[in-house]
PDB file of N, CA and C in Angstrom:
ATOM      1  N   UNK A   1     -13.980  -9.446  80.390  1.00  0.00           N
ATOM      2  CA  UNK A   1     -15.161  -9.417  81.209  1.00  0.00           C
ATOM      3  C   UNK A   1     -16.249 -10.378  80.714  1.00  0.00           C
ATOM      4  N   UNK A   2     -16.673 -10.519  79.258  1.00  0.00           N
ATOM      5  CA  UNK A   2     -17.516 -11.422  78.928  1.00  0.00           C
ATOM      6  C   UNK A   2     -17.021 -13.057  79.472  1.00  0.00           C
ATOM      7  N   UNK A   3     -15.919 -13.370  79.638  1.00  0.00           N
ATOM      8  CA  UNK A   3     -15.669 -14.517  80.059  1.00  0.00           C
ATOM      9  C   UNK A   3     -16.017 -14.764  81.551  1.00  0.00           C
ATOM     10  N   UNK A   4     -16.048 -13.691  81.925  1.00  0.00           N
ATOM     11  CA  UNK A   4     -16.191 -14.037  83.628  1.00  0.00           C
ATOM     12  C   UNK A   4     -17.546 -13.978  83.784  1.00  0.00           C
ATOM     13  N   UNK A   5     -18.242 -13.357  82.839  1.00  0.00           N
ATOM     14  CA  UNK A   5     -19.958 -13.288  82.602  1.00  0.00           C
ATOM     15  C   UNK A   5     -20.831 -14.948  82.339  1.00  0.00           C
ATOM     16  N   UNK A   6     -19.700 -15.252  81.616  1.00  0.00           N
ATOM     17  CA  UNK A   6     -20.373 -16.607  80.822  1.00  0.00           C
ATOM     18  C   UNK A   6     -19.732 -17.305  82.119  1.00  0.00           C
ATOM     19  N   UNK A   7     -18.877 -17.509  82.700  1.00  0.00           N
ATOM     20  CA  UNK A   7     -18.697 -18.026  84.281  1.00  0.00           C
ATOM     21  C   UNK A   7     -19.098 -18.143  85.268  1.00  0.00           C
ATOM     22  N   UNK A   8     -19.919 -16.995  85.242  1.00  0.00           N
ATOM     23  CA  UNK A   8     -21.253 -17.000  86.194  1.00  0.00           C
ATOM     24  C   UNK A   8     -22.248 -17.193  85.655  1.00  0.00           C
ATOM     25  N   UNK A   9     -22.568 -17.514  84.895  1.00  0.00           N
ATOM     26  CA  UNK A   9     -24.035 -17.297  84.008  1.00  0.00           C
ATOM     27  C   UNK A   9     -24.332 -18.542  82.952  1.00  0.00           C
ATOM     28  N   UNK A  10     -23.498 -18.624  82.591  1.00  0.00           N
ATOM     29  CA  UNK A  10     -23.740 -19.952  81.224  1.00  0.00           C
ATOM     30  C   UNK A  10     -24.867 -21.071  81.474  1.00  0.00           C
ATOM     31  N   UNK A  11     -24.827 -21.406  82.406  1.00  0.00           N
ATOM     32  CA  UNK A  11     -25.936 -22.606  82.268  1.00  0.00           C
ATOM     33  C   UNK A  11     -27.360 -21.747  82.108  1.00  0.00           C
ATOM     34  N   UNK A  12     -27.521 -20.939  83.582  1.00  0.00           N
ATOM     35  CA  UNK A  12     -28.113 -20.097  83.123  1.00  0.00           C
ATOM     36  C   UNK A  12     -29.188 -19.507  81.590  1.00  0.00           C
ATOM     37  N   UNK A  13     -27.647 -18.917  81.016  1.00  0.00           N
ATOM     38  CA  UNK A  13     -28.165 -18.858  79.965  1.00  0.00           C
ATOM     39  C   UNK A  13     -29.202 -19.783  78.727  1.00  0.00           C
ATOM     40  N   UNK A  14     -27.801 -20.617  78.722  1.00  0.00           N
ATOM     41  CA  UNK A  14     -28.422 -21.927  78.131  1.00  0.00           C
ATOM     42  C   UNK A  14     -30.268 -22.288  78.432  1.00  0.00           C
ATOM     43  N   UNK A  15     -30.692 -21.712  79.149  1.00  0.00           N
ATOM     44  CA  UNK A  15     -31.875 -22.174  79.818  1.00  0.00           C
ATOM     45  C   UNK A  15     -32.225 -20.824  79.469  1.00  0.00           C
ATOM     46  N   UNK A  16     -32.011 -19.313  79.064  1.00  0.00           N
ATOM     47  CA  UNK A  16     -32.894 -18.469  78.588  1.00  0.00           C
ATOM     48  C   UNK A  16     -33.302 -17.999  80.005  1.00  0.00           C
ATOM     49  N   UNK A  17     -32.852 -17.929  81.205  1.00  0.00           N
ATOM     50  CA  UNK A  17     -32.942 -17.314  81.997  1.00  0.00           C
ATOM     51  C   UNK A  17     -32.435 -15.572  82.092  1.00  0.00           C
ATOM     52  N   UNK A  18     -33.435 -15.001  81.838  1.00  0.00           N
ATOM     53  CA  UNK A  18     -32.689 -13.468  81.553  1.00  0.00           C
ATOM     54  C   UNK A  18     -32.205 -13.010  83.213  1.00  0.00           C
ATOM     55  N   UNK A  19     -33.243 -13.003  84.656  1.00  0.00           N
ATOM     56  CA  UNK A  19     -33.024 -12.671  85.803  1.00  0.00           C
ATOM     57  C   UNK A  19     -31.183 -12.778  86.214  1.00  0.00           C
ATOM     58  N   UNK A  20     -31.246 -14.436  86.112  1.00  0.00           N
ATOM     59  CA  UNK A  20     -29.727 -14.532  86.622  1.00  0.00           C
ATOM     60  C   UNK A  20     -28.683 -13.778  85.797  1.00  0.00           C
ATOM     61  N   UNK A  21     -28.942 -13.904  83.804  1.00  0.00           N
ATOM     62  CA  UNK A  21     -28.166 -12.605  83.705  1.00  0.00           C
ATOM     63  C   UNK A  21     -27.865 -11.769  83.693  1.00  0.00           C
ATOM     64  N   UNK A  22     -28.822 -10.911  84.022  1.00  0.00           N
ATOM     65  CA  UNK A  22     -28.431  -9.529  84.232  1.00  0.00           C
ATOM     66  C   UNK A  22     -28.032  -9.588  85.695  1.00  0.00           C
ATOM     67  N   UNK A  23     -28.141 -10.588  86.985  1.00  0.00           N
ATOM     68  CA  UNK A  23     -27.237 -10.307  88.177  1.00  0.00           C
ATOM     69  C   UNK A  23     -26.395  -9.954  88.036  1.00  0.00           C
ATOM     70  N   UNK A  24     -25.889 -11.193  86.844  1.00  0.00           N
ATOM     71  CA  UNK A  24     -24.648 -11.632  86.615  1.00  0.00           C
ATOM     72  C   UNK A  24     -23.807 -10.340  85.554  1.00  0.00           C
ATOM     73  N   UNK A  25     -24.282  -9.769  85.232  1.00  0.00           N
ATOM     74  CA  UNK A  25     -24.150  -8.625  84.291  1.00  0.00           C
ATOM     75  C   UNK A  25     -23.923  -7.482  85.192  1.00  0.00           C
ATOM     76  N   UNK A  26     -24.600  -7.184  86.230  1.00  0.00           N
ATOM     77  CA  UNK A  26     -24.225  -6.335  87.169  1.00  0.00           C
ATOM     78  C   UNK A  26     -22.881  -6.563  87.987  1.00  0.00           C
ATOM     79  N   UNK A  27     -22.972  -7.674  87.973  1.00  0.00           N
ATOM     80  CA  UNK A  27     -21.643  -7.808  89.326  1.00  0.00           C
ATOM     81  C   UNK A  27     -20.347  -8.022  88.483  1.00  0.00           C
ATOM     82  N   UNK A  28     -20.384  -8.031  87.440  1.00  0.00           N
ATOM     83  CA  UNK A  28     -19.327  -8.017  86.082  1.00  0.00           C
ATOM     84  C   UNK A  28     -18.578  -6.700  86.268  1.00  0.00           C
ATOM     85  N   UNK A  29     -19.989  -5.722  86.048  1.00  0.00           N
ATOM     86  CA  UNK A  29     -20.008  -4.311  86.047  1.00  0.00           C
ATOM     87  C   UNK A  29     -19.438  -3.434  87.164  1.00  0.00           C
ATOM     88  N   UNK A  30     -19.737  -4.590  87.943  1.00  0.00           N
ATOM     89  CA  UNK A  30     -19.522  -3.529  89.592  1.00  0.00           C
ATOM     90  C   UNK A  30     -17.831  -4.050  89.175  1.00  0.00           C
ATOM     91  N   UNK A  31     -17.264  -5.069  89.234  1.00  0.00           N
ATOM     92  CA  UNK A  31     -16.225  -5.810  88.960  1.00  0.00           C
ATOM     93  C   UNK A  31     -15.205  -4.792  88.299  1.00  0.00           C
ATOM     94  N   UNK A  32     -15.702  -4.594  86.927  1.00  0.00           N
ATOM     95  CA  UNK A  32     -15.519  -3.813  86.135  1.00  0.00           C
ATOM     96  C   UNK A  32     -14.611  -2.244  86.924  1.00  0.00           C
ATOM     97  N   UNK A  33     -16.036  -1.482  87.620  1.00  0.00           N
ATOM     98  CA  UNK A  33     -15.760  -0.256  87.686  1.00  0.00           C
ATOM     99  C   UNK A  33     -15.049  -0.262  89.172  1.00  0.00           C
ATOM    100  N   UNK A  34     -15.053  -1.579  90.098  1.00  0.00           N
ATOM    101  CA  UNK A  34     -13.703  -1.452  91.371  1.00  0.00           C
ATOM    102  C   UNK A  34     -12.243  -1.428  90.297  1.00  0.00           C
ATOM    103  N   UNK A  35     -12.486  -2.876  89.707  1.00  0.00           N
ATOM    104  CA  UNK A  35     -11.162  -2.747  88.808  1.00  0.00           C
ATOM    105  C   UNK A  35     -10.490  -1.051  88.678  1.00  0.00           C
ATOM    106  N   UNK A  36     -11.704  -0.103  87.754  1.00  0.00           N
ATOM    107  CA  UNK A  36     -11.120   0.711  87.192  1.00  0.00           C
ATOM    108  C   UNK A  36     -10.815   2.031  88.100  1.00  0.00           C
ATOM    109  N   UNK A  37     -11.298   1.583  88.991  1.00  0.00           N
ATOM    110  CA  UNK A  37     -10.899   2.941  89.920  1.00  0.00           C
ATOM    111  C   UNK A  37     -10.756   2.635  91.559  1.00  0.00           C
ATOM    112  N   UNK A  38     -10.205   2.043  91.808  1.00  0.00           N
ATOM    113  CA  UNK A  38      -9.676   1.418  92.880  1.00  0.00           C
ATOM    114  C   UNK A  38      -8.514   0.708  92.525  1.00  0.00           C
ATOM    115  N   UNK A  39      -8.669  -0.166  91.848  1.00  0.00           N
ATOM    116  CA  UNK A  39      -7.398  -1.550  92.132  1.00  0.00           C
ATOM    117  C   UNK A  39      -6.268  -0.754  90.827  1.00  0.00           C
ATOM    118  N   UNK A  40      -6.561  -0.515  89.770  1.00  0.00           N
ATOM    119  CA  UNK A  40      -5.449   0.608  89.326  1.00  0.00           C
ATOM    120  C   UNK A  40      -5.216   1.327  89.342  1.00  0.00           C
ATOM    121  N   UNK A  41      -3.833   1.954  89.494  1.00  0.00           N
ATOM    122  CA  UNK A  41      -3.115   2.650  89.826  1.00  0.00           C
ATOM    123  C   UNK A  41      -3.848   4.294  89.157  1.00  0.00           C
ATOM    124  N   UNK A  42      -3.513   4.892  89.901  1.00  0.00           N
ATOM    125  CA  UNK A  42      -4.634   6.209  88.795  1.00  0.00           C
ATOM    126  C   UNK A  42      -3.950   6.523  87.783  1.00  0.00           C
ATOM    127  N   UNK A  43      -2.556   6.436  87.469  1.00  0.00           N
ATOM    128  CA  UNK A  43      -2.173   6.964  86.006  1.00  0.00           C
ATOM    129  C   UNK A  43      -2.627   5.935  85.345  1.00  0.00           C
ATOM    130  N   UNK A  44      -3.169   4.638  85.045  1.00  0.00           N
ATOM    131  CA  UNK A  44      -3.774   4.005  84.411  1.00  0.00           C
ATOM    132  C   UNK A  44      -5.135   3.935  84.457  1.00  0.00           C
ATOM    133  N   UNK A  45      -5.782   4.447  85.077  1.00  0.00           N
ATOM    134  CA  UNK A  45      -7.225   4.427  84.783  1.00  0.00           C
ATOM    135  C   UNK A  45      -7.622   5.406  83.933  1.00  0.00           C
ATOM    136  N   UNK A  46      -9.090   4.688  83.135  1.00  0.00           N
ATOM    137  CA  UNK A  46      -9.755   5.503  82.201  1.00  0.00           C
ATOM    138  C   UNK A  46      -9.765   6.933  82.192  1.00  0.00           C
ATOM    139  N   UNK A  47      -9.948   7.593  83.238  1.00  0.00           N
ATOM    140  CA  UNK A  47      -9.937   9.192  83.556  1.00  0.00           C
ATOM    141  C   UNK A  47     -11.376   9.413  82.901  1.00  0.00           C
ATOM    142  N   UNK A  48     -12.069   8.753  82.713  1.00  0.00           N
ATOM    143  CA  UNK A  48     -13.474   9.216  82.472  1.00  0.00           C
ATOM    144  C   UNK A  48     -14.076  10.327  83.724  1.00  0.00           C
ATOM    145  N   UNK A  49     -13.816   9.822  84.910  1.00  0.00           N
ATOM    146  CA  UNK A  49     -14.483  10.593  85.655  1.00  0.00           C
ATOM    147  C   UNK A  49     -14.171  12.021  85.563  1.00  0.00           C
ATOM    148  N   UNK A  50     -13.104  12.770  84.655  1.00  0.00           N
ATOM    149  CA  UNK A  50     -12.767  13.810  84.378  1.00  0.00           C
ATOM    150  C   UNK A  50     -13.630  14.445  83.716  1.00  0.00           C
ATOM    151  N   UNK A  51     -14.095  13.631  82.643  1.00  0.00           N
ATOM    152  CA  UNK A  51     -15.032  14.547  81.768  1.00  0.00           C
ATOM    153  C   UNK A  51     -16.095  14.436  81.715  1.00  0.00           C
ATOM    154  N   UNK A  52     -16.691  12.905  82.826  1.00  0.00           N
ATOM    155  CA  UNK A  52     -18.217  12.616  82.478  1.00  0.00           C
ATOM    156  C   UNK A  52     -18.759  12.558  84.167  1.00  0.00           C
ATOM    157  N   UNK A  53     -20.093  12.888  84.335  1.00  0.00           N
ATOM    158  CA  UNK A  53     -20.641  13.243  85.368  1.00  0.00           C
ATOM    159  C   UNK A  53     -20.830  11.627  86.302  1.00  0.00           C
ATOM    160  N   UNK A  54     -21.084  11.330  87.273  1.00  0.00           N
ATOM    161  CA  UNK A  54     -21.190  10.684  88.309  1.00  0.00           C
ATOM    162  C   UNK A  54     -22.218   9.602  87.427  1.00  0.00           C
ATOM    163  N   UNK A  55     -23.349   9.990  87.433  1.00  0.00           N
ATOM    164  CA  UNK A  55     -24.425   9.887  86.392  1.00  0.00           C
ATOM    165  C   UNK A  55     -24.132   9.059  85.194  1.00  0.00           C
ATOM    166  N   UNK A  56     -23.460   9.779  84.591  1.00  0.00           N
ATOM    167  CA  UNK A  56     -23.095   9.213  83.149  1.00  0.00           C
ATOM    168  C   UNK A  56     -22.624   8.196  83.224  1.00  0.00           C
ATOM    169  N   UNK A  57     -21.369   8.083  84.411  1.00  0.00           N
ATOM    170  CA  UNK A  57     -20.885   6.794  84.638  1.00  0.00           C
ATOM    171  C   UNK A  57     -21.651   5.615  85.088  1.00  0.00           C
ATOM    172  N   UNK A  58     -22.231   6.428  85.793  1.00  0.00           N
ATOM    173  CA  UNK A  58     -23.045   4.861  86.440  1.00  0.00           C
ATOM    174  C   UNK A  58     -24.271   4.124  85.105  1.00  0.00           C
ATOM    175  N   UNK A  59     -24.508   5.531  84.385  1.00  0.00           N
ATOM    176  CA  UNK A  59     -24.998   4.749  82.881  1.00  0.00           C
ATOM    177  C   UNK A  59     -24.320   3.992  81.764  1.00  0.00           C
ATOM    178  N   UNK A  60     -23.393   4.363  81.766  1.00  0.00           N
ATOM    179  CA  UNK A  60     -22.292   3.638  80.933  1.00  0.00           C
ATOM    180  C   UNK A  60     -21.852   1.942  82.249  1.00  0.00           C
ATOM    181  N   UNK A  61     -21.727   1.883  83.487  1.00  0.00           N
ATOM    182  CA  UNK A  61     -21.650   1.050  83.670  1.00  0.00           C
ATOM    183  C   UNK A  61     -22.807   0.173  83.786  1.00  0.00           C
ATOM    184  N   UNK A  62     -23.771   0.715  83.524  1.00  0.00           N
ATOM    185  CA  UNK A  62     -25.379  -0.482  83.362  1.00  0.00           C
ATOM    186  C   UNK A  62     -25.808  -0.756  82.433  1.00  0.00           C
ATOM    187  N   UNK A  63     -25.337   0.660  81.094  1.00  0.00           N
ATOM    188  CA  UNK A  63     -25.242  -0.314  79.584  1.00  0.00           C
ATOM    189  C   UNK A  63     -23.809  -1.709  79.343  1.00  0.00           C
ATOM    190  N   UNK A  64     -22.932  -1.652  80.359  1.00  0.00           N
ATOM    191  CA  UNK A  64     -22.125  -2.604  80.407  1.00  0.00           C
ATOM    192  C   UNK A  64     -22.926  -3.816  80.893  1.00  0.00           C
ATOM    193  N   UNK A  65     -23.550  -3.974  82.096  1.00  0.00           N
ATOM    194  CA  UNK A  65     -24.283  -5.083  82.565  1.00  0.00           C
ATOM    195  C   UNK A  65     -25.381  -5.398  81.661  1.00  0.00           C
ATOM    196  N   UNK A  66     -25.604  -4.488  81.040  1.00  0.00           N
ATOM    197  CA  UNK A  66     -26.968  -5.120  80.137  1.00  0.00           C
ATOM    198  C   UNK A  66     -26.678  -5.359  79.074  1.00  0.00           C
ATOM    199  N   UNK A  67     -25.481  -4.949  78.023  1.00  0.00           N
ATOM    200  CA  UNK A  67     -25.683  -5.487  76.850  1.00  0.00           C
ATOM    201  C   UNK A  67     -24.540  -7.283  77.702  1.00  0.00           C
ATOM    202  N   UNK A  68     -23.899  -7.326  78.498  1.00  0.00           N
ATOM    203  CA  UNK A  68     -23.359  -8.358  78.376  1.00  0.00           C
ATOM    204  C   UNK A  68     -24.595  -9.591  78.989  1.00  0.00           C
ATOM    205  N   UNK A  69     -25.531  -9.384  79.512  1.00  0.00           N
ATOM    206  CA  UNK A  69     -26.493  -9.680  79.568  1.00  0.00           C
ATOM    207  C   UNK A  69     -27.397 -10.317  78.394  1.00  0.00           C
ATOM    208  N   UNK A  70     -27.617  -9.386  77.665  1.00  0.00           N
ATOM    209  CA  UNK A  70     -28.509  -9.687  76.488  1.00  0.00           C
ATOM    210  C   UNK A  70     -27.651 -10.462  75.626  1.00  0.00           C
ATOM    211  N   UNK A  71     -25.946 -10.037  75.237  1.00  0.00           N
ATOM    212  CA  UNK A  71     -25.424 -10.612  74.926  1.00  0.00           C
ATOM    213  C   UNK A  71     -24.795 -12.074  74.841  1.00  0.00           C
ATOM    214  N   UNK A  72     -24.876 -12.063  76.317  1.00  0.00           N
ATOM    215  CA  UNK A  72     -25.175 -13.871  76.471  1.00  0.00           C
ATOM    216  C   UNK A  72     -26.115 -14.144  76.152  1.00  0.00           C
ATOM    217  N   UNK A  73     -27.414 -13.817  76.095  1.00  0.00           N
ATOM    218  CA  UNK A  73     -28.591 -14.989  76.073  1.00  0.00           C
ATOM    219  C   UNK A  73     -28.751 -14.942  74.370  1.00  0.00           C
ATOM    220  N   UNK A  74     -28.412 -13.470  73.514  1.00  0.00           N
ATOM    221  CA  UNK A  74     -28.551 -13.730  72.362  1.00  0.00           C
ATOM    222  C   UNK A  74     -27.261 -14.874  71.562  1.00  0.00           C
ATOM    223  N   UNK A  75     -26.447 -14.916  72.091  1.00  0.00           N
ATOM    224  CA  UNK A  75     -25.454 -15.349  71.332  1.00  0.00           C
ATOM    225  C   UNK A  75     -26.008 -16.933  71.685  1.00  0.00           C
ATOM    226  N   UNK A  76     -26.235 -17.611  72.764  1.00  0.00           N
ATOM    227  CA  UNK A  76     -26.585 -18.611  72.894  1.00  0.00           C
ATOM    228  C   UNK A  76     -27.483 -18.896  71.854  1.00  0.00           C
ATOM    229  N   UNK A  77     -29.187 -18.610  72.059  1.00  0.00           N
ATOM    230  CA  UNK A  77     -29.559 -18.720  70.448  1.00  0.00           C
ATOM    231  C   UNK A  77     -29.162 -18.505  69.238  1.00  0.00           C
ATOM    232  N   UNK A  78     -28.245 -18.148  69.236  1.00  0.00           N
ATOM    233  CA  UNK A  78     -27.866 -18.119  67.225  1.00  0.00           C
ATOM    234  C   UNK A  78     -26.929 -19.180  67.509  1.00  0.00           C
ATOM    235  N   UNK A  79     -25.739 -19.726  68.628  1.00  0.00           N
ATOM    236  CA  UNK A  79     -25.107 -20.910  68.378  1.00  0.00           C
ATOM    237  C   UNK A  79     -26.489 -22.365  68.234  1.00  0.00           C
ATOM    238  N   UNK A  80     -27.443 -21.943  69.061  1.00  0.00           N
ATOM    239  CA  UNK A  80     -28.022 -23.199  68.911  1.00  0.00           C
ATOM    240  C   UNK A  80     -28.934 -23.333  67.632  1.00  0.00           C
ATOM    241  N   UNK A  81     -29.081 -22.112  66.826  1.00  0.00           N
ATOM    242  CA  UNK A  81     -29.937 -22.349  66.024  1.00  0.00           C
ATOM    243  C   UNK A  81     -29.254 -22.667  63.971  1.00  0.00           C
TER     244      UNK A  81
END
């Protein structure tokens, strides 16, 4: 997923634009959670939704968009510095 982040986002980044990454961090995310519960098969999916509330999930998928978010723009500064 971080690769498809920096695919949408990299120049972006490079420029310290936080707005476009976190779009770009969201639609990773949304990406992410069709992947995991739609496009596979259900004996392969996480089964989170078993034990964690509607809620929880959708928090766990926006700490996904945001640290890959922050994560691009921080990693960019420490390569450039």
């Amino acid at each position: 997923m971080p690769v498809i982040h920096e695919l949408l986002v990299g120049d972006e980044a490079d420029r310290g634009n936080i707005i476009p990454c976190l779009i770009g961090g969201l639609a990773v995310s949304a990406l992410a959670y069709v992947t995991d519960y739609y496009i596979v098969p259900k004996r392969l999916s996480p089964g989170f939704e078993e034990r964690l509330s509607g809620g929880s999930l959708c928090l766990i998928y926006n700490a996904l968009a945001l640290s890959l978010a922050l994560g691009s723009l921080a990693g960019r500064r420490l390569w450039k510095s």
